[in-house]
C-alpha atoms as a PDB file:
ATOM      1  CA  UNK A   1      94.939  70.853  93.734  1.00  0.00           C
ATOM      2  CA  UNK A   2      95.818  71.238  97.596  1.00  0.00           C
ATOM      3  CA  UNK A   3      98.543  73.327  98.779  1.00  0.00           C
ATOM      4  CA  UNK A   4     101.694  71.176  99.585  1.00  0.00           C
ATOM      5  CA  UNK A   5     102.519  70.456 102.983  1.00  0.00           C
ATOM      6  CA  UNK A   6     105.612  72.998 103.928  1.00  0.00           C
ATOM      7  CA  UNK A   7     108.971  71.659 104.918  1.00  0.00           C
ATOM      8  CA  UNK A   8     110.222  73.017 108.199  1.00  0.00           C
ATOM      9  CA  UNK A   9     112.808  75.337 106.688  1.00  0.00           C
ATOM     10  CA  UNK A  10     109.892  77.090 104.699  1.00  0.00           C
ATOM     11  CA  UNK A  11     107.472  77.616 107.652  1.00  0.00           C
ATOM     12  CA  UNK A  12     110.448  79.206 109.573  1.00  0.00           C
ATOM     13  CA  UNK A  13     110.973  81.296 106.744  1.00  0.00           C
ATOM     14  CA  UNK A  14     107.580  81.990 106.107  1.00  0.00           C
ATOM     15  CA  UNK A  15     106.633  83.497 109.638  1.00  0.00           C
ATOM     16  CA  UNK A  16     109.714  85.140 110.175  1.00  0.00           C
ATOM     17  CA  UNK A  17     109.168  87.011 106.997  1.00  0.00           C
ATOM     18  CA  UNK A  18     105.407  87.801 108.035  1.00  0.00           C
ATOM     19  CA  UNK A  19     106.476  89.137 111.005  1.00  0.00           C
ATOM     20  CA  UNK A  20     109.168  91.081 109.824  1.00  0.00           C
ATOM     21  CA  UNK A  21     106.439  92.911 107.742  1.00  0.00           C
ATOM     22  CA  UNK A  22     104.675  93.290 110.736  1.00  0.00           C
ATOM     23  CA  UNK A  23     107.591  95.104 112.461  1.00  0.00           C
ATOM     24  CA  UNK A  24     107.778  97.287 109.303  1.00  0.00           C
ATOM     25  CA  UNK A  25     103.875  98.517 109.357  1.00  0.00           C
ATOM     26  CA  UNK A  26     104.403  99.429 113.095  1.00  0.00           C
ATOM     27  CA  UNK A  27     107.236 101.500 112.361  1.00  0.00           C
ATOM     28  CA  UNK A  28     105.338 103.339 109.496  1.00  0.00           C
ATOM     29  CA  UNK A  29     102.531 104.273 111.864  1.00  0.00           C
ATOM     30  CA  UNK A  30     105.190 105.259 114.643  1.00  0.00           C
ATOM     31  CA  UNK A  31     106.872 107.397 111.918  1.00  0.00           C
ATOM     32  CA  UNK A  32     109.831 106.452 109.642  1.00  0.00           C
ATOM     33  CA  UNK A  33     113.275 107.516 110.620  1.00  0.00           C
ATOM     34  CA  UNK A  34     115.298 107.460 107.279  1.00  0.00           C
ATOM     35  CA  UNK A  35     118.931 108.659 106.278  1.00  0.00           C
ATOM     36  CA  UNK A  36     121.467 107.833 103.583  1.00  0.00           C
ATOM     37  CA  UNK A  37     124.357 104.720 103.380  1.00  0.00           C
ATOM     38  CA  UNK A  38     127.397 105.995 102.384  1.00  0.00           C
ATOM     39  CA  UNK A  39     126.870 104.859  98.580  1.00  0.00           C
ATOM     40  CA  UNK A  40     123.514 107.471  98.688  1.00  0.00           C
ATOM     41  CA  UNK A  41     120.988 105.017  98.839  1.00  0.00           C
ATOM     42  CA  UNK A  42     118.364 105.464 101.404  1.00  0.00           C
ATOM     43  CA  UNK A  43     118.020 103.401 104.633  1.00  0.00           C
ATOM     44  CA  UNK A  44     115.700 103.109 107.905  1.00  0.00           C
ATOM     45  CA  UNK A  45     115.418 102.006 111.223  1.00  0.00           C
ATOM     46  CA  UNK A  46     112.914  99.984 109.688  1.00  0.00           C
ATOM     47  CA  UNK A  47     115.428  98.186 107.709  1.00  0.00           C
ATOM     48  CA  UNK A  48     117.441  97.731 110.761  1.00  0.00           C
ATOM     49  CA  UNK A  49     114.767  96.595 112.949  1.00  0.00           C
ATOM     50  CA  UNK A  50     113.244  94.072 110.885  1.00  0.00           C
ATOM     51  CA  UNK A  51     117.300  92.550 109.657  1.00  0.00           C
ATOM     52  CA  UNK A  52     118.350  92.049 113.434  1.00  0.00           C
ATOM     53  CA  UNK A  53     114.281  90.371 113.893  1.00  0.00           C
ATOM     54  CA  UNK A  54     114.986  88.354 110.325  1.00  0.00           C
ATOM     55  CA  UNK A  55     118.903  86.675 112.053  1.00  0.00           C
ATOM     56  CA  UNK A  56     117.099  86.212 115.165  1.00  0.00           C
ATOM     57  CA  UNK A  57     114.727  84.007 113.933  1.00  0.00           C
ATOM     58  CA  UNK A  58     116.503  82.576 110.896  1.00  0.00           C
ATOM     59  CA  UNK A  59     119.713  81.856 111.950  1.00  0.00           C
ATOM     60  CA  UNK A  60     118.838  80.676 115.787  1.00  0.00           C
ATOM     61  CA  UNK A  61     116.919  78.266 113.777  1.00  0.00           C
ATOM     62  CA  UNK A  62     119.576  77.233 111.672  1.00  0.00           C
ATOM     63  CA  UNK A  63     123.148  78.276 113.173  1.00  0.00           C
ATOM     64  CA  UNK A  64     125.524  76.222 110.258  1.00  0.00           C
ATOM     65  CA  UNK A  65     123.657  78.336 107.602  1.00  0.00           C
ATOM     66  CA  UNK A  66     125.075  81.339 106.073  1.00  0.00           C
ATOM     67  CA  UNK A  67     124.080  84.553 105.923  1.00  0.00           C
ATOM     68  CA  UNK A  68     123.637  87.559 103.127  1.00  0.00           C
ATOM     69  CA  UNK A  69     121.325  90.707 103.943  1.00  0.00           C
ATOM     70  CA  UNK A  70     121.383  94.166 102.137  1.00  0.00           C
ATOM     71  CA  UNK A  71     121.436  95.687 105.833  1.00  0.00           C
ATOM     72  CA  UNK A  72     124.412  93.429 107.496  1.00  0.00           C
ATOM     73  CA  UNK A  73     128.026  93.999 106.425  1.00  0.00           C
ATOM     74  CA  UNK A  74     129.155  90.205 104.302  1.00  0.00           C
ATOM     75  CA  UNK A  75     130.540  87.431 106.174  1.00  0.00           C
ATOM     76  CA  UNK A  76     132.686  85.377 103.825  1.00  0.00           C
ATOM     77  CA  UNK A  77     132.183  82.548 105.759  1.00  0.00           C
ATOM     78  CA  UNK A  78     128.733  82.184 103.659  1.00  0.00           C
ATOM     79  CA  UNK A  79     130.928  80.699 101.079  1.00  0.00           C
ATOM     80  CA  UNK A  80     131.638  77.523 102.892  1.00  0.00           C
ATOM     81  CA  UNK A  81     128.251  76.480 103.788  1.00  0.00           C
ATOM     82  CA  UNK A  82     126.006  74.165 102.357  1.00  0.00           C
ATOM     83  CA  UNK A  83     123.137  76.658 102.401  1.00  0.00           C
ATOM     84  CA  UNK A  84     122.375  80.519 102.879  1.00  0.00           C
ATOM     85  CA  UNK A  85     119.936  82.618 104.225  1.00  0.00           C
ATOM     86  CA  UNK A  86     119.756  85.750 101.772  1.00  0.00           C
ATOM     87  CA  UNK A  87     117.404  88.385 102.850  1.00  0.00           C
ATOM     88  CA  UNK A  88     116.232  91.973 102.023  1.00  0.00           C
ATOM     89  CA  UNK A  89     114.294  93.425 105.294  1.00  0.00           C
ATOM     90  CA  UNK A  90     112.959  96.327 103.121  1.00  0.00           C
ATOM     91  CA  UNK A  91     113.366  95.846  99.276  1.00  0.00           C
ATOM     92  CA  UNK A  92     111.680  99.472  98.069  1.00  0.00           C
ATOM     93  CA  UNK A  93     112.884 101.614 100.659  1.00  0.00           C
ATOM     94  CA  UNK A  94     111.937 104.724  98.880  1.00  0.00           C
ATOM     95  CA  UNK A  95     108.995 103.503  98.514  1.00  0.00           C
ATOM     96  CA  UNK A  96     108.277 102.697 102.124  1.00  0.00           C
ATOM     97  CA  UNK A  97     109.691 105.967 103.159  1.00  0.00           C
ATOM     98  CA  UNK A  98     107.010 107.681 100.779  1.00  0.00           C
ATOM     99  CA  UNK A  99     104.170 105.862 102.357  1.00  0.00           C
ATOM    100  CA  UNK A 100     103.656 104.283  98.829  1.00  0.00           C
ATOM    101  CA  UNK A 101     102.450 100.083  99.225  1.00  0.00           C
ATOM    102  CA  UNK A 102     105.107  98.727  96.369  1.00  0.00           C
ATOM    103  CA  UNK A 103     107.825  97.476  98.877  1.00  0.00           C
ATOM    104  CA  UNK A 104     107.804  94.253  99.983  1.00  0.00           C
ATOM    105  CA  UNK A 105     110.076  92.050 102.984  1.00  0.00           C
ATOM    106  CA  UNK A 106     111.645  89.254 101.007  1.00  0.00           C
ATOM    107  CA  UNK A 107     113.740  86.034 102.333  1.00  0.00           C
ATOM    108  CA  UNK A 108     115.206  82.800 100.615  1.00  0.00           C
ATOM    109  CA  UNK A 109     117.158  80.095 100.976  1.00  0.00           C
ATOM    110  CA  UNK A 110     119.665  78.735  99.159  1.00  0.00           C
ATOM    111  CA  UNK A 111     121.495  75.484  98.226  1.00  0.00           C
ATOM    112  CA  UNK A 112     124.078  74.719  95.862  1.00  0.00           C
ATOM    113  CA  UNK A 113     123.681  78.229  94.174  1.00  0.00           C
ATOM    114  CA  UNK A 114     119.896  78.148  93.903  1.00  0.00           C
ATOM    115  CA  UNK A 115     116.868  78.772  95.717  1.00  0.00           C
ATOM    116  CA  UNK A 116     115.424  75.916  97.306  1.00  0.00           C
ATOM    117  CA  UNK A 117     112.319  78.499  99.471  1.00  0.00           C
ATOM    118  CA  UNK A 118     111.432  81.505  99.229  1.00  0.00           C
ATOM    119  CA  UNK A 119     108.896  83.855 100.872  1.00  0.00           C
ATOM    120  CA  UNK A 120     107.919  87.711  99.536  1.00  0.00           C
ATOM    121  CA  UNK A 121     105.507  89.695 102.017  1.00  0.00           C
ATOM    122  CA  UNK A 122     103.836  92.992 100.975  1.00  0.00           C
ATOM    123  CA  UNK A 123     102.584  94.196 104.355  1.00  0.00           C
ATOM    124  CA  UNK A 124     101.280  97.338 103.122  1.00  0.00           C
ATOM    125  CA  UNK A 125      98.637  95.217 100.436  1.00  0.00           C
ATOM    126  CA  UNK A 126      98.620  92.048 102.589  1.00  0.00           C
ATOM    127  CA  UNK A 127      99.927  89.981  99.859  1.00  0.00           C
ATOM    128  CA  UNK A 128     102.547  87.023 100.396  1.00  0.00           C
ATOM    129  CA  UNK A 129     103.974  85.721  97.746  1.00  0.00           C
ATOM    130  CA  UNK A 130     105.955  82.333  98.288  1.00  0.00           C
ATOM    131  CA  UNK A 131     107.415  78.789  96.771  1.00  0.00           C
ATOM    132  CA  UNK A 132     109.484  75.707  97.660  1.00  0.00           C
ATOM    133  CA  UNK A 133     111.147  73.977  94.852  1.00  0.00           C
ATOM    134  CA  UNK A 134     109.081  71.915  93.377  1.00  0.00           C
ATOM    135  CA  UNK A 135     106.051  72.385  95.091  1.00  0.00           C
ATOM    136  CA  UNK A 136     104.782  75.346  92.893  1.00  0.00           C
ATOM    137  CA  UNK A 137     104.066  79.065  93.928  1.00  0.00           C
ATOM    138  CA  UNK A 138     101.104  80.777  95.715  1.00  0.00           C
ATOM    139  CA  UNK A 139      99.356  83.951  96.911  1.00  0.00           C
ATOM    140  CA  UNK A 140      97.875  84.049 100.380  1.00  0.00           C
ATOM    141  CA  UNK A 141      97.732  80.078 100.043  1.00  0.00           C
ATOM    142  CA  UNK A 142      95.914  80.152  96.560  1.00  0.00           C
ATOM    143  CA  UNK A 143      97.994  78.551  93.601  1.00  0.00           C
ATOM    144  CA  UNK A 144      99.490  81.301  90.944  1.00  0.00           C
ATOM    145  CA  UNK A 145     100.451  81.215  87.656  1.00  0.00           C
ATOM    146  CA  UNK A 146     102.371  83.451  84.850  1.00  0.00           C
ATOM    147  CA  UNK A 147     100.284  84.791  81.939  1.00  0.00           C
ATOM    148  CA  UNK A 148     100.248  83.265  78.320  1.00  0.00           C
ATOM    149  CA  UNK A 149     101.140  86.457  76.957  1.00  0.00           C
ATOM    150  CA  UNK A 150     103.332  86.265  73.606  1.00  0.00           C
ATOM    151  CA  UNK A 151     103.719  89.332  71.890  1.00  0.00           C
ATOM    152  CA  UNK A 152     105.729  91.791  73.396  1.00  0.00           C
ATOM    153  CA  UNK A 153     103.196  94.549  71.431  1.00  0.00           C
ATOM    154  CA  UNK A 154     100.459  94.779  73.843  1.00  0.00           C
ATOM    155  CA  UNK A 155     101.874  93.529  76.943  1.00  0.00           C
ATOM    156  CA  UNK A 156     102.179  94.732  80.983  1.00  0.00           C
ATOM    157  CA  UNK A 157     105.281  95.245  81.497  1.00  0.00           C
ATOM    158  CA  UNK A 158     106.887  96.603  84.699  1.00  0.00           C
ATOM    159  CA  UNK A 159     109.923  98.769  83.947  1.00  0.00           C
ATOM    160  CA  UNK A 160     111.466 102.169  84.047  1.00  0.00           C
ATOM    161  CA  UNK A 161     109.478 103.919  81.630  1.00  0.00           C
ATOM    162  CA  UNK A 162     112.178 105.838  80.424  1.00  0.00           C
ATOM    163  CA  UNK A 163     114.214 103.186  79.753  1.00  0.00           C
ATOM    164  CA  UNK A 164     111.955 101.927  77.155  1.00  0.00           C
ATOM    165  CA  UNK A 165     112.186 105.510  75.378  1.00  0.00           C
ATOM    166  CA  UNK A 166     116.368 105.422  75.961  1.00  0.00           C
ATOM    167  CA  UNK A 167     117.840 106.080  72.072  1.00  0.00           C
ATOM    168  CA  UNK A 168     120.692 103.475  72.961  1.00  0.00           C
ATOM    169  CA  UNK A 169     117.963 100.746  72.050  1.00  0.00           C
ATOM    170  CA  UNK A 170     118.789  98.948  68.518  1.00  0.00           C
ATOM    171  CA  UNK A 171     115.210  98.986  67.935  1.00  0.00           C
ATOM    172  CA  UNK A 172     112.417 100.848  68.997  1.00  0.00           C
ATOM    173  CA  UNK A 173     109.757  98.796  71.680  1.00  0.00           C
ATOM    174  CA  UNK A 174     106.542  98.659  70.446  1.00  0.00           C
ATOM    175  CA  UNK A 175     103.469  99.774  72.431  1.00  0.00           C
ATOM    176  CA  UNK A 176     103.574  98.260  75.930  1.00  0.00           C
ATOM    177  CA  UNK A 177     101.231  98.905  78.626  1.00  0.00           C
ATOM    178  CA  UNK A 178     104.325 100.123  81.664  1.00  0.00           C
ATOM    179  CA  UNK A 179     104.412 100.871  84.840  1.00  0.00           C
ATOM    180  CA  UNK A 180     106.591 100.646  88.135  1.00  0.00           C
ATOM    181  CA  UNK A 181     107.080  99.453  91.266  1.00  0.00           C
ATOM    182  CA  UNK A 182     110.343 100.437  93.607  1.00  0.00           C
ATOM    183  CA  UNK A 183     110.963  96.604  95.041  1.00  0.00           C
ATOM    184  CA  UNK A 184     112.517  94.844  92.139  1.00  0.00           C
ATOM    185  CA  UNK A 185     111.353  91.336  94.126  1.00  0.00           C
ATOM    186  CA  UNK A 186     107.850  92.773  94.165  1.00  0.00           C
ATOM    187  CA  UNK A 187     107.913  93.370  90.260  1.00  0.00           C
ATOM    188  CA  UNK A 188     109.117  89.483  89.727  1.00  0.00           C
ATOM    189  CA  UNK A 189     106.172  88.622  91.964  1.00  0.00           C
ATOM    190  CA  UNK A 190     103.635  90.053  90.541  1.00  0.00           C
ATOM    191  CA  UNK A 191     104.655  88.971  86.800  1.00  0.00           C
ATOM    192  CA  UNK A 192     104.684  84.755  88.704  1.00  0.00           C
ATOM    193  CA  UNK A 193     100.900  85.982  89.704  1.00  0.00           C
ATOM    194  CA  UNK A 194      99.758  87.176  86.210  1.00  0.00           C
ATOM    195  CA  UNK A 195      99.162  90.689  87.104  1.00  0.00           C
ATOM    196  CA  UNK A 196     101.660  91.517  84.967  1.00  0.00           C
ATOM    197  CA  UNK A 197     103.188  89.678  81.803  1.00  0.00           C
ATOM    198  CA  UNK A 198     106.641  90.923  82.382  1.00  0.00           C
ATOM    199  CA  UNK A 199     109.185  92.504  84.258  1.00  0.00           C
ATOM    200  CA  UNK A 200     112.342  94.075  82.683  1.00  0.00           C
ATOM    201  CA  UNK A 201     116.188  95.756  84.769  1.00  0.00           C
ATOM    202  CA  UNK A 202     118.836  96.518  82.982  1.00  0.00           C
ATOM    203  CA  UNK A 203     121.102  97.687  85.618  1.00  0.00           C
ATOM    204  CA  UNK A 204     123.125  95.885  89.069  1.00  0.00           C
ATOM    205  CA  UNK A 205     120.965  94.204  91.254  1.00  0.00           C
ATOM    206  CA  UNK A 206     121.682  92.155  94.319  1.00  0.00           C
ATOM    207  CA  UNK A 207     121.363  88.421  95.181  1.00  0.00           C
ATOM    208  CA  UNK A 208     118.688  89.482  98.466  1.00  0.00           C
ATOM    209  CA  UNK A 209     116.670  91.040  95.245  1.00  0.00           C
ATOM    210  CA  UNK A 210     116.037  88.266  93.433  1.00  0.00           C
ATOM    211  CA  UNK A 211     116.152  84.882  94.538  1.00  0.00           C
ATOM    212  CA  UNK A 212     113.277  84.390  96.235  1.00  0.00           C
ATOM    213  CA  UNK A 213     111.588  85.906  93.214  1.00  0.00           C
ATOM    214  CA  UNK A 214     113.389  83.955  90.907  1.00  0.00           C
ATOM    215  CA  UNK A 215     111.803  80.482  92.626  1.00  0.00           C
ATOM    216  CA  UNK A 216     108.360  82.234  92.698  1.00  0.00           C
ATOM    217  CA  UNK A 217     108.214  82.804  88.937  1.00  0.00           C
ATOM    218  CA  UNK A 218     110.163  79.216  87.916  1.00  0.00           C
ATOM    219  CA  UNK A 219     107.113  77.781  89.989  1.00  0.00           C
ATOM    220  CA  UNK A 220     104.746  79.823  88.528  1.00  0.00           C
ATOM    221  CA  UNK A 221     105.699  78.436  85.308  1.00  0.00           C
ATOM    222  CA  UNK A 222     107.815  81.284  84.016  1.00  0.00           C
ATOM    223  CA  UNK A 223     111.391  82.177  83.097  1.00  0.00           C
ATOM    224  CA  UNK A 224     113.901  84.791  85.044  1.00  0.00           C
ATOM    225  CA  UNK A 225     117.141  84.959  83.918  1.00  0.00           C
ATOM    226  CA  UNK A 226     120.071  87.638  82.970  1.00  0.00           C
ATOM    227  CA  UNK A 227     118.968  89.618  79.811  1.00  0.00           C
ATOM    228  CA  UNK A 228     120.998  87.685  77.948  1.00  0.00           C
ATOM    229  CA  UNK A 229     119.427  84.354  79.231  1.00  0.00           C
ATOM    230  CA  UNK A 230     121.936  82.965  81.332  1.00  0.00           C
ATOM    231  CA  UNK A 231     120.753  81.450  84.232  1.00  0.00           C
ATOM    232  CA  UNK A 232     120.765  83.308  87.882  1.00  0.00           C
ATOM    233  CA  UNK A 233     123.618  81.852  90.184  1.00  0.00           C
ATOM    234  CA  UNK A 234     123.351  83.133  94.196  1.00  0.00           C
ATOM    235  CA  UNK A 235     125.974  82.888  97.187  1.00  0.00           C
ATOM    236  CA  UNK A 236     128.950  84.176  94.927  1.00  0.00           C
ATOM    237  CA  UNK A 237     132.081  86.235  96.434  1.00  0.00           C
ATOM    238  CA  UNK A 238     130.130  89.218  94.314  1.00  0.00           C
ATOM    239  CA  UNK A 239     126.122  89.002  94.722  1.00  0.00           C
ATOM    240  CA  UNK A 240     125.610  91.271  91.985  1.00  0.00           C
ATOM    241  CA  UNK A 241     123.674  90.831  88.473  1.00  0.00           C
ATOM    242  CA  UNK A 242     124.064  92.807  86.031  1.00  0.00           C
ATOM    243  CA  UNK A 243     120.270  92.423  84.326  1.00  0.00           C
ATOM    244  CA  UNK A 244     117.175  90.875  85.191  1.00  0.00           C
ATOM    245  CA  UNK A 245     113.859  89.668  82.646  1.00  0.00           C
ATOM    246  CA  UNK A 246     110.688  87.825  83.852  1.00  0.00           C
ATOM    247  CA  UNK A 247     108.198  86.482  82.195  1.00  0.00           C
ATOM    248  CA  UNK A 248     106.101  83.892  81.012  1.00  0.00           C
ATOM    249  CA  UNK A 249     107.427  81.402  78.663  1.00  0.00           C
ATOM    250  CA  UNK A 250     106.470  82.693  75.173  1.00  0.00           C
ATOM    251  CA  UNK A 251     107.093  86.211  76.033  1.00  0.00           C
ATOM    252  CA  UNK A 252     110.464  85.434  77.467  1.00  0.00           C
ATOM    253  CA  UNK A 253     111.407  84.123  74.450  1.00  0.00           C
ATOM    254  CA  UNK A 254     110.487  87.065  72.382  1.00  0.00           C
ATOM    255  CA  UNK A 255     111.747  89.617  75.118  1.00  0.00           C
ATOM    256  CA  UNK A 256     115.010  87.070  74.620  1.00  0.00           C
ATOM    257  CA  UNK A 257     115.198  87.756  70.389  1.00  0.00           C
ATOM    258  CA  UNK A 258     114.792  91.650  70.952  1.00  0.00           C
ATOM    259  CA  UNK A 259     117.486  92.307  73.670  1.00  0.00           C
ATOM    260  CA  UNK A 260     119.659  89.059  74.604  1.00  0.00           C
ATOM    261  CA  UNK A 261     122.637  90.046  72.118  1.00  0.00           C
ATOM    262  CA  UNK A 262     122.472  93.591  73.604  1.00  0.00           C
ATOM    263  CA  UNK A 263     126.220  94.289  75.727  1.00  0.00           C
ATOM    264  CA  UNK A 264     125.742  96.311  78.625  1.00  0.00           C
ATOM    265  CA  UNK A 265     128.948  98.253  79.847  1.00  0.00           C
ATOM    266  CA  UNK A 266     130.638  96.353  82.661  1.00  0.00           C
END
């Protein structure tokens, strides 16, 4: 089947997020300059540098669309448009500041509270992730698809290791090949292109995290949602979620039976 012909909006997005990963690899070789926000997380000139390239482009584009970006303070004024730009110019910092290739630049847009594009670039392995509604998902042009994985016994999951082990569980996960990967939108994208059958977060995460991965993996034929299956909403006065779960339809539903009654403190 061909690749659809992008709409304007997604080719914008699409090189400006290539080139933003660009701007990121030549800062690596120059030598990262890194320091810490005032809530402790970790931030670079990297991040800056590739936020102020990611407004240029997007939003001389597109002036009348709103703006949300882990590395600009929130404008309000998002609220009232009809659609959003919602970006994360580094998502994996720590990763990127350790040299390690699991951090990804990641860009969607939104409209009526969902993602309509969206575009993830790993510079570091070359890979870019991307969908339109619609139109299906793809890696580096070539068409991608979640796994048919059912049982959660057995599966690749992507997760905090020891948050499977945590004794707060009700029940005890069975064997599950794990691993991790610091960009949260890099997890979701790799579950969409069946290198993994799952990805599980039980703690905040931001709208710039996941709704261009949330598009990739609904057109990959997959599910992302909340833990306890309600469905991801974007451009609200708080852009926070509380849990995230991807997977492929079967597995999702039996990832859904084992924790979606589970009530995480507020």
């Amino acid at each position: 089947m061909p690749v659809p012909e992008a709409s304007a909006h997604h080719q914008l997005l699409r090189e400006a997020v290539r080139e933003g990963g660009a701007l990121a690899l030549e800062h690596a070789r120059k030598g990262i300059l890194a320091w810490r926000k005032d809530d402790d997380t970790p931030v670079t000139e990297a991040d800056l540098a590739v936020d102020h390239l990611l407004k240029q482009r997007l939003q001389a584009a597109e002036p009348d669309y709103g703006w949300l970006s882990e590395e600009t303070e929130d404008d309000e004024t998002r609220l009232q448009t009809e659609r959003q730009w919602l970006v994360d110019p580094i998502d994996g910092t720590r990763a990127y500041i350790k040299g390690r290739p699991h951090y990804a630049v990641v860009g969607a847009l939104i409209e009526d509270g969902r993602p309509i594009s969206g575009v993830i670039y790993n510079p570091a392995t070359d890979q870019l992730f991307e969908a339109e509604a619609g139109k299906g998902a793809f890696l580096n042009g070539a068409r991608i698809h979640v796994t048919t994985q059912e049982a959660v016994e057995g599966c690749r999951m992507l997760g905090a290791s020891d948050m499977f082990r945590h004794p707060a569980w009700p029940q005890k996960w069975p064997e599950m090949h794990v691993e991790q990967r610091n960009s949260i939108a890099y997890r979701a994208a790799l579950v969409a292109a069946g290198e993994f059958d799952a990805m599980l977060v039980m703690n905040w995460k931001n709208d710039w995290d996941l709704a261009a991965a949330d598009l990739i993996v609904h057109e990959a034929g997959g599910q992302m949602t909340t833990h306890t299956g309600d469905a991801l909403r974007y451009n609200a006065r708080d852009p926070r979620h509380r849990s995230v779960v991807a997977a492929g339809p079967e597995l999702y539903k039996a990832l859904n039976a084992r924790i979606g009654q589970i009530v995480l403190p507020g």
